[in-house]
N, C-alpha and C. Protein backbone atom coordinates (compact mmCIF):
# COMPACT_ATOMS: atom_id res chain seq x y z
N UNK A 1 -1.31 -51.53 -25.00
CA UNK A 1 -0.62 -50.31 -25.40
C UNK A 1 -1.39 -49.67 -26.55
N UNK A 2 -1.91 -48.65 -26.16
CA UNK A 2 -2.51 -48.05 -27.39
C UNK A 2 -1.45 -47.05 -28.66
N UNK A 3 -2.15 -47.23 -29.82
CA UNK A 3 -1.61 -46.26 -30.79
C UNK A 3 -1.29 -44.59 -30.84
N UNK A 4 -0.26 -44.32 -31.12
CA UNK A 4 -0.06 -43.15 -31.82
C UNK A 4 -1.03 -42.24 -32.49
N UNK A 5 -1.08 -41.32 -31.95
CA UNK A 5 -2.05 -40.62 -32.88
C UNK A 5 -1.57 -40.17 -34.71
N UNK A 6 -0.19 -40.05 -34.39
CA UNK A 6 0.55 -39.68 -35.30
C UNK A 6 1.13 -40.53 -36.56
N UNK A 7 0.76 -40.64 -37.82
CA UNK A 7 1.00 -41.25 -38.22
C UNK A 7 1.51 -41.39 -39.70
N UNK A 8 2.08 -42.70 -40.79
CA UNK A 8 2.73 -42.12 -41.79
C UNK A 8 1.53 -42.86 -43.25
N UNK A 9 1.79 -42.29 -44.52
CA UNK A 9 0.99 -42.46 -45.41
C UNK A 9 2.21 -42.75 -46.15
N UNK A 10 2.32 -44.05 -46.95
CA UNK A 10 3.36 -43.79 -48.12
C UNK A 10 2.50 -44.44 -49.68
N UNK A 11 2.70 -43.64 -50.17
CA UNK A 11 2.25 -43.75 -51.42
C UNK A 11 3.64 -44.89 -52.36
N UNK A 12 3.43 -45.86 -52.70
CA UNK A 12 4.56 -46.58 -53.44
C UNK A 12 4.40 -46.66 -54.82
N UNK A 13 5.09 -46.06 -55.62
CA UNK A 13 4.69 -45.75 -57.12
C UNK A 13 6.19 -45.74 -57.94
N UNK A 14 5.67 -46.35 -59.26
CA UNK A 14 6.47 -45.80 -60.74
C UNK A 14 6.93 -45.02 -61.05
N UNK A 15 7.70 -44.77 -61.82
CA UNK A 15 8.31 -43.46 -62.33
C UNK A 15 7.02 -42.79 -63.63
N UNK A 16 6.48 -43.93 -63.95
CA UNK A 16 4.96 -43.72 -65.01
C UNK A 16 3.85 -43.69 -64.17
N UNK A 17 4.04 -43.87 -62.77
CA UNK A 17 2.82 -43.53 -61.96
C UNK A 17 1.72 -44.72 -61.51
N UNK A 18 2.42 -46.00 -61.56
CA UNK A 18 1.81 -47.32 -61.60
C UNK A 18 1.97 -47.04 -60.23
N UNK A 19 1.03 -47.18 -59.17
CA UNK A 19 0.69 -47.11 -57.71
C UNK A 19 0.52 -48.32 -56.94
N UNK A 20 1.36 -49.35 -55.92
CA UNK A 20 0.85 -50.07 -55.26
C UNK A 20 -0.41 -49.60 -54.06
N UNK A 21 -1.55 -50.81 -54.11
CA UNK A 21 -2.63 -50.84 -53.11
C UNK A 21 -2.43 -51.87 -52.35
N UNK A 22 -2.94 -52.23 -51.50
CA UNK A 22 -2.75 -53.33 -50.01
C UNK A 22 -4.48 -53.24 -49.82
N UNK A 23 -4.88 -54.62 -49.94
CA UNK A 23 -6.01 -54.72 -49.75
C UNK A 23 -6.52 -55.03 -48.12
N UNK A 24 -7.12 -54.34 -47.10
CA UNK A 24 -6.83 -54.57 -45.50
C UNK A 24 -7.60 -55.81 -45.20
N UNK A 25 -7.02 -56.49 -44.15
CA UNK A 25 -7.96 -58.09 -43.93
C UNK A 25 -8.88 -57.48 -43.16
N UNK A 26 -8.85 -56.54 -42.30
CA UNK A 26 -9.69 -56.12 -40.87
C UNK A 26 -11.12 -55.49 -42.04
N UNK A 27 -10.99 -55.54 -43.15
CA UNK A 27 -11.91 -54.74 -44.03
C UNK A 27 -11.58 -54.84 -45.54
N UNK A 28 -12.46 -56.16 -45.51
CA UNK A 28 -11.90 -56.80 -47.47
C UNK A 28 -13.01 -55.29 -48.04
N UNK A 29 -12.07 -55.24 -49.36
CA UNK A 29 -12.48 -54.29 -50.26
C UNK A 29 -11.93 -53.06 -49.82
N UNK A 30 -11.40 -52.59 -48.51
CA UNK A 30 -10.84 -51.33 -48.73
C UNK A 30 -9.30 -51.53 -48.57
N UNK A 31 -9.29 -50.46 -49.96
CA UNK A 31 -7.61 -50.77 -50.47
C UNK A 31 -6.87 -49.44 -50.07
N UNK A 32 -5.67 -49.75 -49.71
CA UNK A 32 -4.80 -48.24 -49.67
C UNK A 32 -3.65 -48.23 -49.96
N UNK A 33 -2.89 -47.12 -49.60
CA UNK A 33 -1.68 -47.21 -49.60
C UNK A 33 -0.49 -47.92 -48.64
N UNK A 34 0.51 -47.90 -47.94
CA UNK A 34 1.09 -48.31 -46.89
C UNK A 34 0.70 -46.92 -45.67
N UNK A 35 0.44 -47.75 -44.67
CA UNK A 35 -0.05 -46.74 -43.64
C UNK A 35 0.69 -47.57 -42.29
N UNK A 36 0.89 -46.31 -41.29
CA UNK A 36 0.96 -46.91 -39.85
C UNK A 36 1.57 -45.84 -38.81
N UNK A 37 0.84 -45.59 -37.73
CA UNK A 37 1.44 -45.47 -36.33
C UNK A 37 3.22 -45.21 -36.42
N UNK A 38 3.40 -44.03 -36.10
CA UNK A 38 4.77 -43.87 -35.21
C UNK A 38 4.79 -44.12 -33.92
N UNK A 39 6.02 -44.87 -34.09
CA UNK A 39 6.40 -45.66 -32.63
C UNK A 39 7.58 -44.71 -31.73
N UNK A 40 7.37 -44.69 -30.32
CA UNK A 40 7.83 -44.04 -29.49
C UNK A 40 9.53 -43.74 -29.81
N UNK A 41 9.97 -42.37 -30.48
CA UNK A 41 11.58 -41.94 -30.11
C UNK A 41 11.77 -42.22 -31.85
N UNK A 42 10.84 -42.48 -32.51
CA UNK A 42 11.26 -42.83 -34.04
C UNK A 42 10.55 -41.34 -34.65
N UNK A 43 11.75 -41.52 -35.83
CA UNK A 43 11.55 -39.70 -36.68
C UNK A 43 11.03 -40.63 -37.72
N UNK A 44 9.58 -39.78 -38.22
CA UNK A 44 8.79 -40.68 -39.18
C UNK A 44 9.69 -40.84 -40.59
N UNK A 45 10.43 -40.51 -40.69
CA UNK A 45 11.37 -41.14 -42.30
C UNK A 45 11.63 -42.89 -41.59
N UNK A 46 11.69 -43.22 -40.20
CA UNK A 46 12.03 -44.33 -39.95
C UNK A 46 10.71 -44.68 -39.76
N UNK A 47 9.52 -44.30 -39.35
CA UNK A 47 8.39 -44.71 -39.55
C UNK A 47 7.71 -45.56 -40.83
N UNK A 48 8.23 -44.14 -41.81
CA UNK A 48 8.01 -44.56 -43.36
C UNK A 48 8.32 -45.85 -43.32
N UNK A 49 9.86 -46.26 -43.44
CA UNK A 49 10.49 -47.26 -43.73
C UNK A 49 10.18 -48.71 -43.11
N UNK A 50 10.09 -48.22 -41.90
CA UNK A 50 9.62 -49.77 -40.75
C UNK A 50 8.11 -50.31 -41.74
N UNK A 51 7.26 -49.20 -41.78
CA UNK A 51 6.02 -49.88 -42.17
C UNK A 51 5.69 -50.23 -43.90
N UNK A 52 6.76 -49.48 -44.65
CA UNK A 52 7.23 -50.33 -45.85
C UNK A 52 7.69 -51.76 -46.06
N UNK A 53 8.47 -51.60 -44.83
CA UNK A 53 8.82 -53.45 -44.73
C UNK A 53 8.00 -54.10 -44.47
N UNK A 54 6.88 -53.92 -43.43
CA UNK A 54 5.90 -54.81 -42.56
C UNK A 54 5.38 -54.44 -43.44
N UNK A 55 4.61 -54.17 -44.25
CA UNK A 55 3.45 -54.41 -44.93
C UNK A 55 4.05 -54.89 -46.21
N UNK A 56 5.31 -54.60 -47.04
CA UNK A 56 5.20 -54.86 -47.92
C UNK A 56 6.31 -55.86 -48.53
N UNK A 57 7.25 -56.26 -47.34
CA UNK A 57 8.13 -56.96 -47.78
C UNK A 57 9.87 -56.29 -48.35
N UNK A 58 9.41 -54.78 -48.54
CA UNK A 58 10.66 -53.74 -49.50
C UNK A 58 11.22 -53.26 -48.58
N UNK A 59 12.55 -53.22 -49.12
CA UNK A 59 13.30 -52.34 -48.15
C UNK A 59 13.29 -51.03 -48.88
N UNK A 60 12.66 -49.66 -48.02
CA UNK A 60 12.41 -48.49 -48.28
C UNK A 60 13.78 -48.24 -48.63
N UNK A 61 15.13 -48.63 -47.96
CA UNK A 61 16.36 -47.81 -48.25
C UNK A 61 17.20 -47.59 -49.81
N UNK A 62 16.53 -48.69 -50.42
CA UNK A 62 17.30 -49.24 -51.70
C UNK A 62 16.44 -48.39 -52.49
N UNK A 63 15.60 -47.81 -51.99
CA UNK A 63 14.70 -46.67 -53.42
C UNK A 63 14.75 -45.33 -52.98
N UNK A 64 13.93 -44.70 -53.59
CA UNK A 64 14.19 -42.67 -52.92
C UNK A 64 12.75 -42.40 -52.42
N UNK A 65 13.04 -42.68 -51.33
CA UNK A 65 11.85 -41.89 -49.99
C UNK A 65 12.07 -40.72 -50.10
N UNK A 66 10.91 -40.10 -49.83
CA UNK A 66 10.40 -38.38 -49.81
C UNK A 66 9.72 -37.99 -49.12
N UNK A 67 9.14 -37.24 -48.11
CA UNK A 67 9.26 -36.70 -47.56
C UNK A 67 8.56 -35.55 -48.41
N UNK A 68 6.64 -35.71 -48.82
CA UNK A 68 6.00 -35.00 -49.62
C UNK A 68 5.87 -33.46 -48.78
N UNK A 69 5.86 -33.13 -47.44
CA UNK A 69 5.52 -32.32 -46.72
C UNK A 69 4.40 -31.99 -46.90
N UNK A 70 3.50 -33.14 -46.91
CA UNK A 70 1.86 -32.85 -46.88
C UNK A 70 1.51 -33.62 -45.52
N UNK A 71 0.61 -32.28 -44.71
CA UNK A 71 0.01 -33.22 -43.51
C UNK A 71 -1.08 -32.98 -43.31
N UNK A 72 -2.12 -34.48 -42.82
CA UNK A 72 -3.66 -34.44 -43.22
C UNK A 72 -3.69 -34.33 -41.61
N UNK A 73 -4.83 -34.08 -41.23
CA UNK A 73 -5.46 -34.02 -39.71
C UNK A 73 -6.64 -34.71 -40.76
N UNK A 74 -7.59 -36.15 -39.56
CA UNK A 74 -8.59 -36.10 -39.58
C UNK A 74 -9.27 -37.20 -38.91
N UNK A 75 -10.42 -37.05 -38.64
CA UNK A 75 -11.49 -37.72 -37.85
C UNK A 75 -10.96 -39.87 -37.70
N UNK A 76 -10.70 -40.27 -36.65
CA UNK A 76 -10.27 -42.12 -36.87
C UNK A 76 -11.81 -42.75 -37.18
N UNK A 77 -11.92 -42.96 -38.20
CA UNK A 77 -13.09 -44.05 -37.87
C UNK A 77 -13.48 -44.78 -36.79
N UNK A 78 -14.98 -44.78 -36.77
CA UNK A 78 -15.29 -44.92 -35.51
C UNK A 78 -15.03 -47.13 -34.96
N UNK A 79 -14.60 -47.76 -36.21
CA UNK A 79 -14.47 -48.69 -35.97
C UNK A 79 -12.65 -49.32 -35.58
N UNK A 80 -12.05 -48.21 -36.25
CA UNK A 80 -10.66 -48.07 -35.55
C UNK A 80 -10.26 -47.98 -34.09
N UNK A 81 -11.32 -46.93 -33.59
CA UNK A 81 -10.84 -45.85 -32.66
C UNK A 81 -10.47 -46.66 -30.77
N UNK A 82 -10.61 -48.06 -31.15
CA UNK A 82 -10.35 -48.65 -29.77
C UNK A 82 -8.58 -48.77 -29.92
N UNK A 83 -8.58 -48.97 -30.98
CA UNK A 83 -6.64 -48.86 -30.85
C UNK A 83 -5.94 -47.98 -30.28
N UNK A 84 -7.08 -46.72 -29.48
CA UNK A 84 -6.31 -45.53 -29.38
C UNK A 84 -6.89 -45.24 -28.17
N UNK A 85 -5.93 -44.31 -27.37
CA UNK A 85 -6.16 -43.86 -25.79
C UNK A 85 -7.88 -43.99 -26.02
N UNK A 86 -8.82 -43.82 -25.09
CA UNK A 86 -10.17 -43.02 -25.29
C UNK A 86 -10.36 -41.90 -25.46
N UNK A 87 -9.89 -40.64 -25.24
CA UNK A 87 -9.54 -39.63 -25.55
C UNK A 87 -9.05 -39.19 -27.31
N UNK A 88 -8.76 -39.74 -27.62
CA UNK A 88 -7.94 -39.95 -28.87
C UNK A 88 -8.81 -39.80 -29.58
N UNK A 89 -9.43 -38.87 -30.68
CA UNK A 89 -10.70 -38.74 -31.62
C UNK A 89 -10.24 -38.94 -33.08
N UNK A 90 -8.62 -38.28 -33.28
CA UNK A 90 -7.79 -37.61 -34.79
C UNK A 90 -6.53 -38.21 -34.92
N UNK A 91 -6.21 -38.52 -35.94
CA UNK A 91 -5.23 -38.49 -36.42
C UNK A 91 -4.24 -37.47 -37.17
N UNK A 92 -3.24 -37.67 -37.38
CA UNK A 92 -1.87 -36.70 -37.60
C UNK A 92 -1.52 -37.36 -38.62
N UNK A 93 -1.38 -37.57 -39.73
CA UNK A 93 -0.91 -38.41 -41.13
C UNK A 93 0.10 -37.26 -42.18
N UNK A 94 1.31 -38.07 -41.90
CA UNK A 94 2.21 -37.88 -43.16
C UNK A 94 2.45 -37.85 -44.05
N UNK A 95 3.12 -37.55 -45.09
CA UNK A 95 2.55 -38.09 -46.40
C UNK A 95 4.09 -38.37 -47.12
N UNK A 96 4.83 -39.67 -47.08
CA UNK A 96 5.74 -39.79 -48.42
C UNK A 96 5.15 -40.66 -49.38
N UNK A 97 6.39 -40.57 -50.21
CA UNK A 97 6.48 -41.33 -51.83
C UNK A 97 7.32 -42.14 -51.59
N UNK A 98 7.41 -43.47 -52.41
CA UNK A 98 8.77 -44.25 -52.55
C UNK A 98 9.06 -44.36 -53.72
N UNK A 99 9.70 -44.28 -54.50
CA UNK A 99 10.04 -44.20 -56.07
C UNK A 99 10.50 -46.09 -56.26
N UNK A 100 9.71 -46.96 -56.59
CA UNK A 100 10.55 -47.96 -57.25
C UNK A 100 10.63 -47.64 -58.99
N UNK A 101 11.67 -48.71 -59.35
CA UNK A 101 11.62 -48.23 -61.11
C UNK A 101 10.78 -49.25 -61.61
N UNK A 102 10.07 -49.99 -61.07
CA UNK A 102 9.33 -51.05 -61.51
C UNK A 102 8.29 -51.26 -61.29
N UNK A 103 6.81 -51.73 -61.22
CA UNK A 103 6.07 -52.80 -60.19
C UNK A 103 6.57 -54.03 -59.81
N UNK A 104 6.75 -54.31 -58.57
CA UNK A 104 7.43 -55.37 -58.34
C UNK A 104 6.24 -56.26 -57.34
N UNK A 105 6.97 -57.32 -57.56
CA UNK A 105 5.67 -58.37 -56.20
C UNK A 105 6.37 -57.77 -55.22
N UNK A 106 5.19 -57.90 -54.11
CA UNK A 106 5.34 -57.67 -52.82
C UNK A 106 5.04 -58.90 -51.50
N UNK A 107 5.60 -58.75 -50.88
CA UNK A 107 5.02 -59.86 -49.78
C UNK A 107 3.95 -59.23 -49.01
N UNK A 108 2.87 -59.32 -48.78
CA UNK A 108 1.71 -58.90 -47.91
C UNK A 108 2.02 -59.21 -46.86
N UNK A 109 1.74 -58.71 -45.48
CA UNK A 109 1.90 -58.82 -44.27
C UNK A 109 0.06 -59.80 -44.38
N UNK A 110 0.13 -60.82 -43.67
CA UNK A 110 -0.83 -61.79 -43.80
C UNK A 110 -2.33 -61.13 -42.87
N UNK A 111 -1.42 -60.59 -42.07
CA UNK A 111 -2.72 -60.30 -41.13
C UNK A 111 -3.23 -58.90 -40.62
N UNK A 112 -2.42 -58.38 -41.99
CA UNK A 112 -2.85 -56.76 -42.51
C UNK A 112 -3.62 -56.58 -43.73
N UNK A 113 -2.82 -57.55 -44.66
CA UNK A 113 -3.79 -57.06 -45.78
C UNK A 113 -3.56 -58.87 -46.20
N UNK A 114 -4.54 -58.47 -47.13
CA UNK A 114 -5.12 -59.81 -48.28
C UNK A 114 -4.06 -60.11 -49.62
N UNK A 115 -4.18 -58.97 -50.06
CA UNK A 115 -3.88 -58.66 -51.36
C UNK A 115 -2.88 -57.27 -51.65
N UNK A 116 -2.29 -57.61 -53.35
CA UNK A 116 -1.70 -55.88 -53.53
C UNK A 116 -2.39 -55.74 -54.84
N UNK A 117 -2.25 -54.78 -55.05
CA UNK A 117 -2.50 -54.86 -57.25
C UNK A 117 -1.46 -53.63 -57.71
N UNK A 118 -0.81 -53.44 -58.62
CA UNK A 118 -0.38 -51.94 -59.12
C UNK A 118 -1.25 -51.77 -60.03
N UNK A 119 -2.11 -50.36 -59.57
CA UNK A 119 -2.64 -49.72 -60.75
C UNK A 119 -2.44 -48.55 -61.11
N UNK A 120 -2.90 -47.89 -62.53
CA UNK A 120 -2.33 -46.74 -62.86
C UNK A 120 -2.97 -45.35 -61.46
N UNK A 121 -1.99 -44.76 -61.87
CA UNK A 121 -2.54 -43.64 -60.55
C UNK A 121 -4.27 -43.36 -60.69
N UNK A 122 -4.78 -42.76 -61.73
CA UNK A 122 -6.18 -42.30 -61.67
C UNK A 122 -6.85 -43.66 -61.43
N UNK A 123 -6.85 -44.43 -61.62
CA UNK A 123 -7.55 -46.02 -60.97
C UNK A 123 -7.04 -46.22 -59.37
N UNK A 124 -6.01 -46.12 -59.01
CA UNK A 124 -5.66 -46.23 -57.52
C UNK A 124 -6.61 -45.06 -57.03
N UNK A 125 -6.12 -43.87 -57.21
CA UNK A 125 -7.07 -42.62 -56.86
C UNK A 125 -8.59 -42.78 -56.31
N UNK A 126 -8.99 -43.66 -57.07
CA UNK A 126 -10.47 -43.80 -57.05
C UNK A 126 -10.83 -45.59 -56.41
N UNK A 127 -9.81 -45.92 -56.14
CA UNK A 127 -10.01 -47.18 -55.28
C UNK A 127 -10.12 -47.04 -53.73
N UNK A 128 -9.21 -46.16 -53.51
CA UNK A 128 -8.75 -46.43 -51.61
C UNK A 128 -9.93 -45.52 -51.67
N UNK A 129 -9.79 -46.10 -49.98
CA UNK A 129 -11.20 -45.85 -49.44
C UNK A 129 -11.18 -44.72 -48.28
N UNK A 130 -9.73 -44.10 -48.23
CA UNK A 130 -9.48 -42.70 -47.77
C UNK A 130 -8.98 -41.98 -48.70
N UNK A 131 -9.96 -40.66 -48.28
CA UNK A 131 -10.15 -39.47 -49.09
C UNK A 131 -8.32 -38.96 -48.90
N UNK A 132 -7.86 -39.05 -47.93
CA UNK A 132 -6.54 -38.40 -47.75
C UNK A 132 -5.73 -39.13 -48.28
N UNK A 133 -5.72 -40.70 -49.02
CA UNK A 133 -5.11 -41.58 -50.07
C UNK A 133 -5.08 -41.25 -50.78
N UNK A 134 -6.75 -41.20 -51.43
CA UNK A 134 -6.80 -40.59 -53.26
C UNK A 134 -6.32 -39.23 -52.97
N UNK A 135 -6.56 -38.00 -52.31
CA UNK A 135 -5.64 -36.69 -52.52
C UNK A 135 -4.38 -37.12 -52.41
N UNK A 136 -3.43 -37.66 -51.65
CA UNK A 136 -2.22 -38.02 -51.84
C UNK A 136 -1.87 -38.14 -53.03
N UNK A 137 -2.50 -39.29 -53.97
CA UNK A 137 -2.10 -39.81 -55.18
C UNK A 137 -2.06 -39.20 -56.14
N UNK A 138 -3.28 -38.25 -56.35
CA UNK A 138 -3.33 -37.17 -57.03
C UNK A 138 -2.10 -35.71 -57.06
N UNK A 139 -2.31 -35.94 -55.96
CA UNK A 139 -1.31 -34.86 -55.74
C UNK A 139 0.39 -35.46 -56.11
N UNK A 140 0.37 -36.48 -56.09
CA UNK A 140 2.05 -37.02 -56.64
C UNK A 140 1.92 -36.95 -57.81
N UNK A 141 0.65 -37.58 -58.02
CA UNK A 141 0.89 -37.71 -59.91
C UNK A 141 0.54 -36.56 -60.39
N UNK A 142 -0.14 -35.02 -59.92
CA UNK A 142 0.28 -34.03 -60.79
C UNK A 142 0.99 -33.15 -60.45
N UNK A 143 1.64 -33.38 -59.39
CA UNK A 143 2.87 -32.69 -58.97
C UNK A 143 2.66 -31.70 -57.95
N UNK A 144 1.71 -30.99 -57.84
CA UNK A 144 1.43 -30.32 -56.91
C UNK A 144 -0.06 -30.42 -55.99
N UNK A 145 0.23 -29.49 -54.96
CA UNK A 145 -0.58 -29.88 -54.12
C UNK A 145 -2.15 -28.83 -54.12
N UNK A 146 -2.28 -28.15 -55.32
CA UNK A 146 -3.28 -28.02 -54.88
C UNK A 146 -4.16 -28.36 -56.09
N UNK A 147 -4.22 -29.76 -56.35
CA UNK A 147 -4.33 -30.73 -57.55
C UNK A 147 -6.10 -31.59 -56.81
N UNK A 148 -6.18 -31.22 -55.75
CA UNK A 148 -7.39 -32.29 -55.08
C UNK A 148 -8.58 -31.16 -55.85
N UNK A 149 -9.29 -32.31 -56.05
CA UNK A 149 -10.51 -31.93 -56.19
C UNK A 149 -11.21 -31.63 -55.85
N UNK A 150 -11.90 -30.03 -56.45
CA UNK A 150 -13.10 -29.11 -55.79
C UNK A 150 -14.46 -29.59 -55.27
């Protein structure tokens, strides 16, 4: 069964802007945010949430999901791209926030990622290894969206 083209980005952060990363096993050293595929008949706020749990152990409901209304189009890496019809070149990416009031541990999904770290937003920013991550992050932590860099 191949993947969704369509898919969700959640940025998990502080009220001071402390950002969880997920370090991926399929690719030690690149870190991101929570990411994943919408699944067939699901409205991505339940997307958000499903892949908050699987990757991170949290239940999205107990904090304030958002629903940034930022959407990226762009190119799947070419080492991704068997997960997806053959036809399938792009992705469709969402973009929420989850507000915890804390950094909290997380449980890693074992055979997604390695690792988590919370770091301050401008250090997360400049870690993940998608450009549509660090604009995400940026764009939460200065509030608006046309905050990416020239």
């Amino acid at each position: 069964m191949y993947k969704t083209s369509v898919s969700v980005l959640v940025v998990i952060h502080t009220p001071d802007m402390q950002v969880l990363l997920l370090e991926r096993a399929d690719h030690p050293g690149y870190w991101q945010s929570v990411t994943g595929s919408q699944n067939q008949g699901e409205k991505l706020s339940q997307t958000a949430v499903r892949e908050v749990a699987e990757e991170t152990g949290l239940d999205a409901a107990r904090y304030r999901l958002t629903d940034c209304k930022i959407c990226n189009e762009y190119e799947i890496y070419e080492e991704w791209r068997w997960r997806y019809a053959p036809e399938v070149t792009h992705n469709t990416e969402h973009v929420f926030a989850l507000l915890l009031p804390n950094a909290v541990p997380v449980s890693v999904a074992a055979r997604e990622h390695l690792n988590f770290v919370w770091l301050p937003w401008r250090e997360a920013a400049e870690k993940v290894f998608s450009p549509s991550n660090a604009d995400a992050i940026r764009i939460l932590a200065l509030g608006r969206k046309d905050s990416r860099p020239s």
